[in-house]
Each structure stands twice: as structure tokens, then as C-alpha cells.
PDB file of N, CA and C in Angstrom:
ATOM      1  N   UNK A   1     -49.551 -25.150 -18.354  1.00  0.00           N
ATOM      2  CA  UNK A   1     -48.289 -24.960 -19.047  1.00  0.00           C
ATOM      3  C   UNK A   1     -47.374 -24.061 -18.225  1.00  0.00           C
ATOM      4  N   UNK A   2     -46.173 -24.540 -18.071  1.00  0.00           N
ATOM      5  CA  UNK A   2     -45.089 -23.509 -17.376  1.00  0.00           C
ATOM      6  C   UNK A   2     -44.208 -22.775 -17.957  1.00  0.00           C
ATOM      7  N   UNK A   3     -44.325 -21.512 -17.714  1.00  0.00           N
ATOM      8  CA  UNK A   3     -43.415 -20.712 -18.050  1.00  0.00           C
ATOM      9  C   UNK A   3     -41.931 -20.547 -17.885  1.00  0.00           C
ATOM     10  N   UNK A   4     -40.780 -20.864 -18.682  1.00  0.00           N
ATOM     11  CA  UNK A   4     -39.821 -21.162 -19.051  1.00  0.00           C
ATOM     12  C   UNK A   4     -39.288 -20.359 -19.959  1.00  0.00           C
ATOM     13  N   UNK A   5     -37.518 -19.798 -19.536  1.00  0.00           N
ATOM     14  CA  UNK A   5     -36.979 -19.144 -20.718  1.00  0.00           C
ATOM     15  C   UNK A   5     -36.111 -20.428 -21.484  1.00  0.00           C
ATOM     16  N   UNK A   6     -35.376 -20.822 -22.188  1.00  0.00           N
ATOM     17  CA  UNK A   6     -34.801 -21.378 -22.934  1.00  0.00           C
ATOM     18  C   UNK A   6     -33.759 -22.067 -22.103  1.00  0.00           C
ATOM     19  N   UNK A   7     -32.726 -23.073 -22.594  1.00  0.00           N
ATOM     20  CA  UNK A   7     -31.794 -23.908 -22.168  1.00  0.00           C
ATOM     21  C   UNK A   7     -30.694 -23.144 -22.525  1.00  0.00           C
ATOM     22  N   UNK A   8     -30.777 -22.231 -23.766  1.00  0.00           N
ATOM     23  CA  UNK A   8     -29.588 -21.832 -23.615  1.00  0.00           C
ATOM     24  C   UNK A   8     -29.711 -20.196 -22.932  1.00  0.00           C
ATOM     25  N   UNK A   9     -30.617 -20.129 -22.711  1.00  0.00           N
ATOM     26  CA  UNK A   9     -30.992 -18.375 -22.419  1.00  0.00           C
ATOM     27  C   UNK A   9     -30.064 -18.716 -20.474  1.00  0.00           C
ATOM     28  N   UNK A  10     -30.888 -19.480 -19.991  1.00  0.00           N
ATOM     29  CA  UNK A  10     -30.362 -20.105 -18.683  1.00  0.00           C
ATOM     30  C   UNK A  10     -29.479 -20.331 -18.093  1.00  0.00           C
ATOM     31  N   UNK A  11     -28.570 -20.869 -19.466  1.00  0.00           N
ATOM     32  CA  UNK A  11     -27.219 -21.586 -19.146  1.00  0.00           C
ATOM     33  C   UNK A  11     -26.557 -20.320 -19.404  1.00  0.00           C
ATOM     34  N   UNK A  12     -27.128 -19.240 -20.413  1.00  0.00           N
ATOM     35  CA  UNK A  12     -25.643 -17.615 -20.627  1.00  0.00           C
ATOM     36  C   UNK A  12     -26.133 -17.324 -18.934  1.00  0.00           C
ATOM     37  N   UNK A  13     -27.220 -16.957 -18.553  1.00  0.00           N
ATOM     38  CA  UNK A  13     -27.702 -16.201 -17.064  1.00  0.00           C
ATOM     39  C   UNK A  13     -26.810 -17.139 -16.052  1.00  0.00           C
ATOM     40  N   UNK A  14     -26.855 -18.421 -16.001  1.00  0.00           N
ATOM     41  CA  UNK A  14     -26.216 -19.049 -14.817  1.00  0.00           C
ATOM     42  C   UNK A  14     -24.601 -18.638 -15.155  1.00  0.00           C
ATOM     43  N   UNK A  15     -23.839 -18.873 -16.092  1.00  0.00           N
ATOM     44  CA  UNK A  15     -22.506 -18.326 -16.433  1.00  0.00           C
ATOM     45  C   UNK A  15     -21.953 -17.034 -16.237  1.00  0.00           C
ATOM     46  N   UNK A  16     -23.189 -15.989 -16.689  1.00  0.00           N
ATOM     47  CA  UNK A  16     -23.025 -14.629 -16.417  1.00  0.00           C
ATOM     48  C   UNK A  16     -22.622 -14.353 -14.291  1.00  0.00           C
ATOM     49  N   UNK A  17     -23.785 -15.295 -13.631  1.00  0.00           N
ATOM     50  CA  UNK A  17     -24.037 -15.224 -12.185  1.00  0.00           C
ATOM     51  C   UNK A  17     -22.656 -15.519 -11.610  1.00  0.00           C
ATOM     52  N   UNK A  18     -22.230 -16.834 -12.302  1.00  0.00           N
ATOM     53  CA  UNK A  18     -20.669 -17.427 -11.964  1.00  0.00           C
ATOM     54  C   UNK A  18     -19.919 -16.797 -11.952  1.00  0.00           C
ATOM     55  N   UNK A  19     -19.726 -15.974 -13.545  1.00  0.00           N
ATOM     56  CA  UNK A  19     -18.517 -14.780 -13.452  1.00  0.00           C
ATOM     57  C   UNK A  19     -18.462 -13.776 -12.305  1.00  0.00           C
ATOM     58  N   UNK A  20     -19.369 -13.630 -12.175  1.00  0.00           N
ATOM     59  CA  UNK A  20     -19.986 -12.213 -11.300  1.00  0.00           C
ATOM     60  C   UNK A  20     -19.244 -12.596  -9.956  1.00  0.00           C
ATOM     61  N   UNK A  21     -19.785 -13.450  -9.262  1.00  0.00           N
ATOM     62  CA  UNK A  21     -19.631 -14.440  -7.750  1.00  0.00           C
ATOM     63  C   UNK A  21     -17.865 -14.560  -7.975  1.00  0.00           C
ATOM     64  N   UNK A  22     -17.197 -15.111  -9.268  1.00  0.00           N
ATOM     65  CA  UNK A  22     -16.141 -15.207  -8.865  1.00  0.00           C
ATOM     66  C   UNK A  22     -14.979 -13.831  -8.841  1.00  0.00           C
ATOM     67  N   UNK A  23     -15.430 -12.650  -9.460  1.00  0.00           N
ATOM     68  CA  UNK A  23     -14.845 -11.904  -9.588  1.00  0.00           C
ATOM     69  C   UNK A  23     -15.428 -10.908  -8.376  1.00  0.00           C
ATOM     70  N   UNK A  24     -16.443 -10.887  -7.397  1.00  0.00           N
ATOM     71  CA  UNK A  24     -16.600 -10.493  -6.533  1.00  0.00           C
ATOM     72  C   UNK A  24     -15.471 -11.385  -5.361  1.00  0.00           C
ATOM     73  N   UNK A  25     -15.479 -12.524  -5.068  1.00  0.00           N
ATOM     74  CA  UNK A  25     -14.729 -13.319  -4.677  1.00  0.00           C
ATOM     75  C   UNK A  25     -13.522 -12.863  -4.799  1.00  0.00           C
ATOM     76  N   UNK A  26     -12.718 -12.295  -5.925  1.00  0.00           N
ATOM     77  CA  UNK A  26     -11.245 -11.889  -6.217  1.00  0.00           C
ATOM     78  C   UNK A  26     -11.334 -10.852  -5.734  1.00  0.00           C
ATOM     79  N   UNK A  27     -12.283  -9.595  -5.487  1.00  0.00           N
ATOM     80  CA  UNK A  27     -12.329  -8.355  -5.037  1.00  0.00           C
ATOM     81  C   UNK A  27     -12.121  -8.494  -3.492  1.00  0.00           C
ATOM     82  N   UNK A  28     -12.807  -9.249  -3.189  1.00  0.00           N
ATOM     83  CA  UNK A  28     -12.398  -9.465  -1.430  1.00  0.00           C
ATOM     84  C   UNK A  28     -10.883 -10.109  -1.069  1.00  0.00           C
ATOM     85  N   UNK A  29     -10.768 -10.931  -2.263  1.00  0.00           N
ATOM     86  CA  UNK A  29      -9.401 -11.171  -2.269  1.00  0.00           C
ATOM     87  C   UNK A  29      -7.877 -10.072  -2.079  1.00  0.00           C
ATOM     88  N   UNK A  30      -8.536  -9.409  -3.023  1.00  0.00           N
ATOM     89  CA  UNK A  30      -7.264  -8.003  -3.060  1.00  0.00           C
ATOM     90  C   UNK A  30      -7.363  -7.309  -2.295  1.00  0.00           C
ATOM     91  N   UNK A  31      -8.843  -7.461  -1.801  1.00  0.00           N
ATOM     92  CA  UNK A  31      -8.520  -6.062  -0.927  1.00  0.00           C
ATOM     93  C   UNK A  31      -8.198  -6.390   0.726  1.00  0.00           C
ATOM     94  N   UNK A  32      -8.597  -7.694   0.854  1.00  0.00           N
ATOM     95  CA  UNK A  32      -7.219  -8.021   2.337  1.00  0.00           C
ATOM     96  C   UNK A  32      -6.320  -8.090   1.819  1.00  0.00           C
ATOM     97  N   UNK A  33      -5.637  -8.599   0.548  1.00  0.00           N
ATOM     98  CA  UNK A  33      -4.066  -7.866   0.512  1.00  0.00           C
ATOM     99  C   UNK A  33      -3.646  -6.795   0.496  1.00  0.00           C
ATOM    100  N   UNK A  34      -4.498  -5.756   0.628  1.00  0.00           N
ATOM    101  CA  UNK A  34      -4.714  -4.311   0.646  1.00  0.00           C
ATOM    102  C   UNK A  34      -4.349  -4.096   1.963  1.00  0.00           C
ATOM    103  N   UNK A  35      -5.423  -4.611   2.390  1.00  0.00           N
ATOM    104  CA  UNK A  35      -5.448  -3.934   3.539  1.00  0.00           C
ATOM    105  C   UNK A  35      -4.014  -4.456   4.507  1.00  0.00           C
ATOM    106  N   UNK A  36      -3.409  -5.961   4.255  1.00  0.00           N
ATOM    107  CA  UNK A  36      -2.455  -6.330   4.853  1.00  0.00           C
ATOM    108  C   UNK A  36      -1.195  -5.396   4.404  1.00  0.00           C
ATOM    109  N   UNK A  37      -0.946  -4.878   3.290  1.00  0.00           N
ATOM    110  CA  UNK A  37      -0.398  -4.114   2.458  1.00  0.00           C
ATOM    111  C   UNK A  37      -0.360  -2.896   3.427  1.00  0.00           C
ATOM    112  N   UNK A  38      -1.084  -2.578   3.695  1.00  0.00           N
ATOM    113  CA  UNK A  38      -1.455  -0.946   4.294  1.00  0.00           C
ATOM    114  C   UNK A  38      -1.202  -0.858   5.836  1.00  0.00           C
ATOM    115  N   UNK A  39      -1.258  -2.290   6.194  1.00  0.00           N
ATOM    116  CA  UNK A  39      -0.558  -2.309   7.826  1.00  0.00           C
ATOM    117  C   UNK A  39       1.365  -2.473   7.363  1.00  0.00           C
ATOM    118  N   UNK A  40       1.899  -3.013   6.672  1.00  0.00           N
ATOM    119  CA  UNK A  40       3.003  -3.242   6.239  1.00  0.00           C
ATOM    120  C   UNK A  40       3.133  -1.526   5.983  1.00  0.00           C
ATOM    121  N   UNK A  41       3.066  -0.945   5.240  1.00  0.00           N
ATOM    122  CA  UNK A  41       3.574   0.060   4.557  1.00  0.00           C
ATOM    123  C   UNK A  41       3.349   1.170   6.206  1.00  0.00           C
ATOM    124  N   UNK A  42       2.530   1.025   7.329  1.00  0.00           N
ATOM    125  CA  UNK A  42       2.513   1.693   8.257  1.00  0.00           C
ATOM    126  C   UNK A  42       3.749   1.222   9.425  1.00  0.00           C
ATOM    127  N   UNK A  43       3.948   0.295   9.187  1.00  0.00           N
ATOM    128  CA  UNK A  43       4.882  -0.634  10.023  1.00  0.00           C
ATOM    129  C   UNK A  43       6.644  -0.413   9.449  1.00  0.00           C
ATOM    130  N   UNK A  44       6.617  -0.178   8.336  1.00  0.00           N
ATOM    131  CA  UNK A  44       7.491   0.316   7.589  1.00  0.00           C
ATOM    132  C   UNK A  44       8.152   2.037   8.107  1.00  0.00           C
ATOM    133  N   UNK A  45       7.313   2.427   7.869  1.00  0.00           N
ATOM    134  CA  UNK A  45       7.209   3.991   7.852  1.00  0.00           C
ATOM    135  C   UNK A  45       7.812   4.253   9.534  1.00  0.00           C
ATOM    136  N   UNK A  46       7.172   3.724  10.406  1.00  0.00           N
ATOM    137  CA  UNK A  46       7.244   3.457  12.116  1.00  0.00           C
ATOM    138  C   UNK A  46       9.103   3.212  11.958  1.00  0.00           C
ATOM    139  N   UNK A  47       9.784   1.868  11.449  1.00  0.00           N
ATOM    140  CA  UNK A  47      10.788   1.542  11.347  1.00  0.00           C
ATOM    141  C   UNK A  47      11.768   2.959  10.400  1.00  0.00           C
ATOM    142  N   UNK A  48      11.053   3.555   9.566  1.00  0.00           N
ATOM    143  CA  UNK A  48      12.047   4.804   8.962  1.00  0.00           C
ATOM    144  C   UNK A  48      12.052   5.910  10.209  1.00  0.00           C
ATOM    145  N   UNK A  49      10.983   6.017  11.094  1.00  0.00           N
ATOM    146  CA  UNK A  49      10.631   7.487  12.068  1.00  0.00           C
ATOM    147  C   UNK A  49      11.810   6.829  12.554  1.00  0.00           C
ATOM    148  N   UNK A  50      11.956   5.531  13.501  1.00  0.00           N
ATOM    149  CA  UNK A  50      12.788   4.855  14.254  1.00  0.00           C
ATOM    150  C   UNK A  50      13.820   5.673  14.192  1.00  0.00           C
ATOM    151  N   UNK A  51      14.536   5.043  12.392  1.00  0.00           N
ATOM    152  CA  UNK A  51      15.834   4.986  12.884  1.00  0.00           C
ATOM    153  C   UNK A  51      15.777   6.242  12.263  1.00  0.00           C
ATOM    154  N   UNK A  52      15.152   7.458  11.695  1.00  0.00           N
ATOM    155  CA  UNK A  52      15.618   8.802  11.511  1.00  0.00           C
ATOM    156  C   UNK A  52      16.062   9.584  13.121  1.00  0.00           C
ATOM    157  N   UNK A  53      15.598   9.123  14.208  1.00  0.00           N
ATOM    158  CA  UNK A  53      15.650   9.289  15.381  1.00  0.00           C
ATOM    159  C   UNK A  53      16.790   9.464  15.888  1.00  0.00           C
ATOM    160  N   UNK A  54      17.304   7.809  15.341  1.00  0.00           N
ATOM    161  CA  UNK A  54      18.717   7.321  16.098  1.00  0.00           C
ATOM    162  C   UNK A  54      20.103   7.903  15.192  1.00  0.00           C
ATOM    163  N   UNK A  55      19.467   8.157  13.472  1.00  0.00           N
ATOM    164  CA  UNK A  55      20.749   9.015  13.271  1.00  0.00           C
ATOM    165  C   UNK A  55      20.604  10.071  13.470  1.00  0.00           C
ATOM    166  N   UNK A  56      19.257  10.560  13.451  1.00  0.00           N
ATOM    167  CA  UNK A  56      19.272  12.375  14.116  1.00  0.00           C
ATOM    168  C   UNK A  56      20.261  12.492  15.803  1.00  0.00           C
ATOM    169  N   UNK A  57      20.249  12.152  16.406  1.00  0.00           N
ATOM    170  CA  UNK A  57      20.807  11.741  17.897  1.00  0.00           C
ATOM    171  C   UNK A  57      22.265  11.451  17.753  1.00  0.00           C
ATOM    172  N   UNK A  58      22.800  10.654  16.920  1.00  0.00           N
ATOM    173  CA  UNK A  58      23.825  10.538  16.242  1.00  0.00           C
ATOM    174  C   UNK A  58      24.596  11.660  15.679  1.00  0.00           C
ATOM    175  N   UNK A  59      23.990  12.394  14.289  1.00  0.00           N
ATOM    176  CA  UNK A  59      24.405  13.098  13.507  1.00  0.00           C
ATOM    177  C   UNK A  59      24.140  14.456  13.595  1.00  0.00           C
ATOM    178  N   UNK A  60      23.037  14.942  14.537  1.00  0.00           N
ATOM    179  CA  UNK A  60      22.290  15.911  14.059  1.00  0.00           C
ATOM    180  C   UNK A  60      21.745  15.722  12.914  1.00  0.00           C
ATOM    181  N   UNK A  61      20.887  16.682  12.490  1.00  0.00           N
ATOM    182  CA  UNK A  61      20.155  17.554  11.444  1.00  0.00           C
ATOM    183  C   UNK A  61      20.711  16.804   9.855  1.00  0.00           C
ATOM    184  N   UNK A  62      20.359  16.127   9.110  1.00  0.00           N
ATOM    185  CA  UNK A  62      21.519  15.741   8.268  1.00  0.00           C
ATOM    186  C   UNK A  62      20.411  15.362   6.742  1.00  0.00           C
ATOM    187  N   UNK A  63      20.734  14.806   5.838  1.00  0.00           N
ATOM    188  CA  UNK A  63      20.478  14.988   4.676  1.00  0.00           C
ATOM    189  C   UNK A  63      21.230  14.144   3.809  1.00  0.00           C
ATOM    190  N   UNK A  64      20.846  12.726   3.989  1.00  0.00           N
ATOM    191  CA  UNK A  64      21.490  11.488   3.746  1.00  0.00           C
ATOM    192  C   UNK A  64      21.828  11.048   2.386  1.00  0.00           C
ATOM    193  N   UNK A  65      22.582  10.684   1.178  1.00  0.00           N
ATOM    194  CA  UNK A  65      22.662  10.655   0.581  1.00  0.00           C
ATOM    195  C   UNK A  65      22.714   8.915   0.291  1.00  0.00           C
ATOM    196  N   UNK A  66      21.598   8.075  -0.109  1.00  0.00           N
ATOM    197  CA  UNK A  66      20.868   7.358   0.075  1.00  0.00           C
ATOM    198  C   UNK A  66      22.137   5.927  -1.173  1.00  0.00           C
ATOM    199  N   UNK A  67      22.830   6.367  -2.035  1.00  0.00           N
ATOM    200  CA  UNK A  67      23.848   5.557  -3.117  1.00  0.00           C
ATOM    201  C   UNK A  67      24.918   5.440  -2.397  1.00  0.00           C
ATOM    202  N   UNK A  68      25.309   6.630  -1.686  1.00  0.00           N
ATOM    203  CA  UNK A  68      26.328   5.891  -1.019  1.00  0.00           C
ATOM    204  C   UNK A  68      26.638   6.019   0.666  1.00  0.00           C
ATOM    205  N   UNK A  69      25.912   7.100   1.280  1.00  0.00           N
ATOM    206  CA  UNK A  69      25.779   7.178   2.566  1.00  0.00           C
ATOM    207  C   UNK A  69      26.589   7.997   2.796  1.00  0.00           C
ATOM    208  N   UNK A  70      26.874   9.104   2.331  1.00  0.00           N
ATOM    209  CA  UNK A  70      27.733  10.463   2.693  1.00  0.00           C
ATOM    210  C   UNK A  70      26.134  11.072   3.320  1.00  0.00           C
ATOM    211  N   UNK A  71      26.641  12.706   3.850  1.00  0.00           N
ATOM    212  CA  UNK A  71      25.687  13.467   4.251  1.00  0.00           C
ATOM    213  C   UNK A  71      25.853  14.807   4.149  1.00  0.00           C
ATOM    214  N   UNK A  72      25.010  15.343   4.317  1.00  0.00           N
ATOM    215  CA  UNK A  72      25.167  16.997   4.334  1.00  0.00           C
ATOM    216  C   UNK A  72      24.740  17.737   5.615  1.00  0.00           C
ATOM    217  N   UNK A  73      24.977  18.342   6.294  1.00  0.00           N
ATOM    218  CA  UNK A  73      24.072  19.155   7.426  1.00  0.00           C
ATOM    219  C   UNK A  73      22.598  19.323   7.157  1.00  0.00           C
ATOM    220  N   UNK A  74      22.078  19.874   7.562  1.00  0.00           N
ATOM    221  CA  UNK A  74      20.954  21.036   7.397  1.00  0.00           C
ATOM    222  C   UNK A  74      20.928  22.102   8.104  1.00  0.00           C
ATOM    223  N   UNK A  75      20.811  23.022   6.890  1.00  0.00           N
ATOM    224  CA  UNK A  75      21.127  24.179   7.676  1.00  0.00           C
ATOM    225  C   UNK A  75      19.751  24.898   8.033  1.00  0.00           C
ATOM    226  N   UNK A  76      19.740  25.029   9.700  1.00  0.00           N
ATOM    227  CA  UNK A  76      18.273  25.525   9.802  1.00  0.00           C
ATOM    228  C   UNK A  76      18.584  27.323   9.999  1.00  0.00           C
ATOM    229  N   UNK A  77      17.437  28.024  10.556  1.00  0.00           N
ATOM    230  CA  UNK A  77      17.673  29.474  10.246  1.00  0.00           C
ATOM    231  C   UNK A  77      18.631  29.977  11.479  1.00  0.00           C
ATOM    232  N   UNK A  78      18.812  29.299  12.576  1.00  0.00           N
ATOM    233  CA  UNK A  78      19.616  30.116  13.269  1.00  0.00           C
ATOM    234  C   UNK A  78      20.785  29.675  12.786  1.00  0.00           C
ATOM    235  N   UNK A  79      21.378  28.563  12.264  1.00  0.00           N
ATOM    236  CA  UNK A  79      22.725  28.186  12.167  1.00  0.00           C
ATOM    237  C   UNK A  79      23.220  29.276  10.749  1.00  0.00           C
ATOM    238  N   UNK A  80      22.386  29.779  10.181  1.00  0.00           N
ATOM    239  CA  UNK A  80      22.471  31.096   8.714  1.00  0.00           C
ATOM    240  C   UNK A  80      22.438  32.081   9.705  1.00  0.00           C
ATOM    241  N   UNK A  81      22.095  32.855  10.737  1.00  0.00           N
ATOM    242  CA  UNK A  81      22.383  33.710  11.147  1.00  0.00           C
ATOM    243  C   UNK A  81      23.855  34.008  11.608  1.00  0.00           C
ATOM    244  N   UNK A  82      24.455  32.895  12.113  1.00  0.00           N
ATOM    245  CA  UNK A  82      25.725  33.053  12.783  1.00  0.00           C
ATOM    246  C   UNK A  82      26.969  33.179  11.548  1.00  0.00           C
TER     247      UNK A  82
END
């Protein structure tokens, strides 16, 4: 005689295995969009150093006002001494 759990005991365990497999499956999923995400957001950041560069070089020292694009100086400690 062979030992056997049930047809339906089998069929919840094989369903349970499925869920499992496919939601591991979605986890690898997100997390290369993660990780593609995380080269973007570094690639990003590279393009803000950029051009803080080219208006620093431009403007000096400045303090951008981001609605409409006016600016302010910055005042560092020797420019308060004078």
C-alpha cells in the first residue's frame, strides 16, 4: 500500500508552491527595476553636479530660485567680513 496525502491536500500544496515561484519571480522583477532605477537616479544627480558647475562659473556662488529662476548670492564668510 502507498502512502499518499489527499487530492485535495496536494492540489492546496501545489497552488501554495505556484504562488510562492510567482511572487518570487515578481521580486526579481522589481528589483532590476531597482536597480535600473538606481543607475538613473545616479546619472541624474552627475547631470545636476554638471550643470551646478556651469552656472557656478557663470554666476558665482548663487541660490536659485527653482518657480521662476531669479537668484540670490551666497554669502560666504569672507564676503561678511568686508
Amino acid at each position: 500500500m502507498e502512502n499518499k496525502i489527499t487530492k485535495e491536500e496536494l492540489k492546496k500544496i501545489t497552488k501554495y508552491q505556484e504562488d510562492l515561484q510567482k511572487v518570487i519571480l515578481d521580486i526579481g522583477v522589481a528589483e532590476t527595476k531597482k536597480h535600473a532605477m538606481l543607475h538613473k537616479v545616479a546619472e541624474i544627480n552627475n547631470d545636476i553636479e554638471e550643470s551646478k558647475k556651469i552656472l557656478e562659473s557663470k554666476y558665482g556662488q548663487v541660490n536659485i530660485n527653482l518657480e521662476d529662476g531669479s537668484y540670490t548670492k551666497v554669502e560666504n564668510e569672507e564676503d561678511k567680513k568686508d
